[in-house]
Structures are given as structure tokens and as C-alpha cells.
N, C-alpha and C. Protein backbone atom coordinates (compact mmCIF):
# COMPACT_ATOMS: atom_id res chain seq x y z
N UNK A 1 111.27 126.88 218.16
CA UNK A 1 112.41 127.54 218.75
C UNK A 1 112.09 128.09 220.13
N UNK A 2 110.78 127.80 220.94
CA UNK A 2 110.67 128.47 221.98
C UNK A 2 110.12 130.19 222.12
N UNK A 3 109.78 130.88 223.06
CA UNK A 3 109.41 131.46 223.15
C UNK A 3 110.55 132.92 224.22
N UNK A 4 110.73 134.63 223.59
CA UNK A 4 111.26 135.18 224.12
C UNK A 4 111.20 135.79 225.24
N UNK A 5 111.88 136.16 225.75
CA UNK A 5 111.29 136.79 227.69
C UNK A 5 110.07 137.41 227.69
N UNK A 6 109.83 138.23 226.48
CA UNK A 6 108.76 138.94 227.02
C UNK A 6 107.38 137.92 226.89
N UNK A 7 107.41 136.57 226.02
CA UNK A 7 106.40 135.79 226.02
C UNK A 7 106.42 135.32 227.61
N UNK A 8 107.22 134.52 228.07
CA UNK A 8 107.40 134.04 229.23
C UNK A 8 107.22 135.15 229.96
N UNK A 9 107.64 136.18 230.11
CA UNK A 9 106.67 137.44 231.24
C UNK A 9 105.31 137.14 231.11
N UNK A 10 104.89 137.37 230.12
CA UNK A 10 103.47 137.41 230.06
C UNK A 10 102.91 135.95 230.67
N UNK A 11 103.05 134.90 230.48
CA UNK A 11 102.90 133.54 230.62
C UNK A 11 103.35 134.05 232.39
N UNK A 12 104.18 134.31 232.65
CA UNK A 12 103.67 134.43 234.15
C UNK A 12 102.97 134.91 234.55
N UNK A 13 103.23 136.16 234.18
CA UNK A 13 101.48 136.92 234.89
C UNK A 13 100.78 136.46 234.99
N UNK A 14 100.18 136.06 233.86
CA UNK A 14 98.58 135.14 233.12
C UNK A 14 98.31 133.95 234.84
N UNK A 15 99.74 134.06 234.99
CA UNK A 15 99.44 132.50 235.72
C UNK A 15 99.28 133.01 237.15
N UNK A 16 99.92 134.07 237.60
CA UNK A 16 100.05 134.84 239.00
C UNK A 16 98.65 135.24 239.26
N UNK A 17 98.23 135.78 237.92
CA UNK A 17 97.17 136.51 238.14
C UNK A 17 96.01 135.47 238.32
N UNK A 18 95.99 134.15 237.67
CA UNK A 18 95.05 133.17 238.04
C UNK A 18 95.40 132.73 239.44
N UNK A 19 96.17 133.02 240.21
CA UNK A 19 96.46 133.01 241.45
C UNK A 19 96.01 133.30 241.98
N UNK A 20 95.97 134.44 242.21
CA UNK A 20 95.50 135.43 242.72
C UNK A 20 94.18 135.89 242.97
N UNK A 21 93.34 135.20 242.22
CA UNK A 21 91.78 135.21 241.80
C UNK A 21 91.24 133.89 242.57
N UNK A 22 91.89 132.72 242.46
CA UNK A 22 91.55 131.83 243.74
C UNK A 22 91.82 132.33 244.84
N UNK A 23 92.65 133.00 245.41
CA UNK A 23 93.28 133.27 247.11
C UNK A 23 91.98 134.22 247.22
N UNK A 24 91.29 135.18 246.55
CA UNK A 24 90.36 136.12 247.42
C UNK A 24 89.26 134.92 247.62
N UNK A 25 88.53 134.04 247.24
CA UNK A 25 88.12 133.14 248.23
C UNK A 25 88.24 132.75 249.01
N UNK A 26 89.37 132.18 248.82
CA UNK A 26 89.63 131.34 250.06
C UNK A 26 89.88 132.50 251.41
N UNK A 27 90.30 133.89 251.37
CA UNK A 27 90.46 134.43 252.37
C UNK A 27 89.16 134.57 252.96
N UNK A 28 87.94 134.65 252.36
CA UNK A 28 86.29 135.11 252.66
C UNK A 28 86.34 133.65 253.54
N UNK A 29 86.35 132.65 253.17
CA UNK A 29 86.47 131.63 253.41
C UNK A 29 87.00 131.12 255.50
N UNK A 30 88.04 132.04 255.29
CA UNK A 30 88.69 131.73 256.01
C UNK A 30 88.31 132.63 257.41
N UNK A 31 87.69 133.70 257.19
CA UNK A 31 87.35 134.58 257.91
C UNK A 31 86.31 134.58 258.59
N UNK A 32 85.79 133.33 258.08
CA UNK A 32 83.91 133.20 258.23
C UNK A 32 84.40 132.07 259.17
N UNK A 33 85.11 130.91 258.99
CA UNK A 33 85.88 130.28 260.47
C UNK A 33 86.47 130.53 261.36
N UNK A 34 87.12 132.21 261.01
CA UNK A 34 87.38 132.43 262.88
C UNK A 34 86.41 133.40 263.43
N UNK A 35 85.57 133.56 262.89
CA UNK A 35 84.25 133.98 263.50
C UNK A 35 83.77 133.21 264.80
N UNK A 36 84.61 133.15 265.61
CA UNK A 36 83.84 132.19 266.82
C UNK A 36 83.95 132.15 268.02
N UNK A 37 83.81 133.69 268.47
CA UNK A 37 83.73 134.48 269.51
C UNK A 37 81.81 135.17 269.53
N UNK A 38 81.32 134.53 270.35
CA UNK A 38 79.52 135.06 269.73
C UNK A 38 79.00 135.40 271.15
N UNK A 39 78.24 136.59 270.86
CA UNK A 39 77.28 136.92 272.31
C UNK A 39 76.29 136.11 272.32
N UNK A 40 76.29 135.70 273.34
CA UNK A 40 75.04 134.50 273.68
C UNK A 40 73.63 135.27 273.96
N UNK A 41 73.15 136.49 273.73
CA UNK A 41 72.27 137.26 273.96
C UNK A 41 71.40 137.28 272.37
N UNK A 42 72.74 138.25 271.28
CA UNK A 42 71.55 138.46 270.58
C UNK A 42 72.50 137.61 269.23
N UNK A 43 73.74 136.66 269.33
CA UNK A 43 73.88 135.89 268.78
C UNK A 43 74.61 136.04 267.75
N UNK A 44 75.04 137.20 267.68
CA UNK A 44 76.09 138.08 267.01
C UNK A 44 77.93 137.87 267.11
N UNK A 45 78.55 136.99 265.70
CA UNK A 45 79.47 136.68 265.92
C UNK A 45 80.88 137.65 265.86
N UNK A 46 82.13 137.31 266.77
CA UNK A 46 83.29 137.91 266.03
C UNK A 46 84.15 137.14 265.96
N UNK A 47 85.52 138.08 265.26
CA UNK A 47 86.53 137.43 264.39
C UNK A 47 87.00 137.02 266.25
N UNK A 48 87.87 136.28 266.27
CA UNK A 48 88.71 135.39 267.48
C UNK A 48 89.48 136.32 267.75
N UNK A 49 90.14 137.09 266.99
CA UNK A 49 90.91 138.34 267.91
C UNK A 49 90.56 139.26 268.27
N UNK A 50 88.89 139.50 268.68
CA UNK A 50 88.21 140.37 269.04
C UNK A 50 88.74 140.91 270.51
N UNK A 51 89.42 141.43 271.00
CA UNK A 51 89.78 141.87 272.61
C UNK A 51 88.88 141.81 273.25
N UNK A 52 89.00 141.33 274.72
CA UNK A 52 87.56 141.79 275.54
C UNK A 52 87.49 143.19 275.97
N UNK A 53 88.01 144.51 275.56
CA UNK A 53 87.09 145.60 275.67
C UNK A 53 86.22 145.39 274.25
N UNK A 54 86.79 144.91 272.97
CA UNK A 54 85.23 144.95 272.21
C UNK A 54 84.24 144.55 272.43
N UNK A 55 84.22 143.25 273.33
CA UNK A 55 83.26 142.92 274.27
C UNK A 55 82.96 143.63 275.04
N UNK A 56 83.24 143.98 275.61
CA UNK A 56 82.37 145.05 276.75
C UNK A 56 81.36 146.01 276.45
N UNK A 57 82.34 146.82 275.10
CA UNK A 57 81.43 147.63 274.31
C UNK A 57 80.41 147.51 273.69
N UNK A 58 80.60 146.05 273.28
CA UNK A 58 79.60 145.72 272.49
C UNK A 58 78.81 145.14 274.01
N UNK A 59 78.84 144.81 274.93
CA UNK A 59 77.89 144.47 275.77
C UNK A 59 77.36 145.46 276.45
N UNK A 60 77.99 146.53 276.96
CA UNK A 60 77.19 147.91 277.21
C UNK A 60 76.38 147.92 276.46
N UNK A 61 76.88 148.81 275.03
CA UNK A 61 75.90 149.26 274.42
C UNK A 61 74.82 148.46 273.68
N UNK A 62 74.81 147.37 273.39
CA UNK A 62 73.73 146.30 272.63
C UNK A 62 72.82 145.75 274.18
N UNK A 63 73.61 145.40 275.52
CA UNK A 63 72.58 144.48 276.07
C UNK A 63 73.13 145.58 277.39
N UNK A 64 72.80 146.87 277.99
CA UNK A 64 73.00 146.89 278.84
C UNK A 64 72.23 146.48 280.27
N UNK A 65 71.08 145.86 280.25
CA UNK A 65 70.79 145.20 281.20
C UNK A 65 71.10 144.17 281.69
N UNK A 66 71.82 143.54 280.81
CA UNK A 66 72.11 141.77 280.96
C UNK A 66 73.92 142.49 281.22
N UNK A 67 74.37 141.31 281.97
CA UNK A 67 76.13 141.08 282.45
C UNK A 67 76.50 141.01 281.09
N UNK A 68 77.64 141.60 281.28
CA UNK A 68 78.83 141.23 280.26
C UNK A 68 78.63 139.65 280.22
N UNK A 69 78.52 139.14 281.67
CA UNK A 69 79.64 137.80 281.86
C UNK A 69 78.30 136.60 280.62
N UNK A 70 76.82 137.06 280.89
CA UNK A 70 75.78 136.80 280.20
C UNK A 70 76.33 136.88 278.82
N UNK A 71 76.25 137.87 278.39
CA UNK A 71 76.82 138.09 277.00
C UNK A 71 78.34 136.64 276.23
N UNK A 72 79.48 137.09 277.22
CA UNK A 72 80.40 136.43 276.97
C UNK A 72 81.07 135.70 277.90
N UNK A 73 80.90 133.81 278.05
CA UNK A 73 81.21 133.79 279.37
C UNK A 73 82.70 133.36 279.17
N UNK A 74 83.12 133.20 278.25
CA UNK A 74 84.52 133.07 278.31
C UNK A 74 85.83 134.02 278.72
N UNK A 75 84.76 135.18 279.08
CA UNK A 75 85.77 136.10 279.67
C UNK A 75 85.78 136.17 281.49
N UNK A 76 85.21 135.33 281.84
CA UNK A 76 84.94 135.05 283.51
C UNK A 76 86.07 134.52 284.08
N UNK A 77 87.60 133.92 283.32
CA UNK A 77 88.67 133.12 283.58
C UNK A 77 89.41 134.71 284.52
């Protein structure tokens, strides 16, 4: 005869929730590929929407003898 709402609630969850348990991979996953903004000094990557004042900062304070432009030359445009 089938099964009543509250079986089928549950039967979703069960299934959302197996959802849900694959996607936190794949986000780790995904985060580790836009990693690809890197100081060419000490080789240290960031996420792609890193702004160039985080660059800066991070080039002051990690390499202040060496240029920013050393550090990151994609910010020389």
C-alpha cells in the first residue's frame, strides 16, 4: 500500500542529508583550485580573490626587502 508522509519525510532527509556529505568535499576541493595567486618569493599561495592590498601586506610584512612587484608580478598592469 505504499508508504505515509511521514515515511517519505524521512526518505528525504536520509537522501538530502547524503547530499550534503558529498558537497563538503567537493567545496575543499574546489578551493584548493582557486588557490592561484602565489608570491614568487617564499611560494605561498592565495584564494584568486585575494585584493592587491593583501598583497602588499603580505609583501611588506613577509619580504620587506624584496618589491612587491618581485613578490607579485601580476600586479605591474
Amino acid at each position: 500500500m505504499g508508504g505515509g508522509n511521514g515515511q517519505k519525510a524521512k526518505m528525504a532527509r536520509e537522501k538530502n542529508l547524503e547530499k550534503q556529505k558529498a558537497a563538503k568535499g567537493s567545496q575543499l576541493d574546489s578551493n584548493k583550485k582557486a588557490m592561484t595567486i602565489q608570491c614568487k618569493v617564499c611560494m605561498q599561495t592565495f584564494i584568486c580573490t585575494t585584493s592587491e592590498v593583501k598583497c602588499r601586506e603580505h609583501a611588506e610584512a613577509k619580504h620587506p626587502k624584496s618589491d612587491i612587484y618581485a613578490c607579485f608580478p601580476h600586479l605591474k598592469k
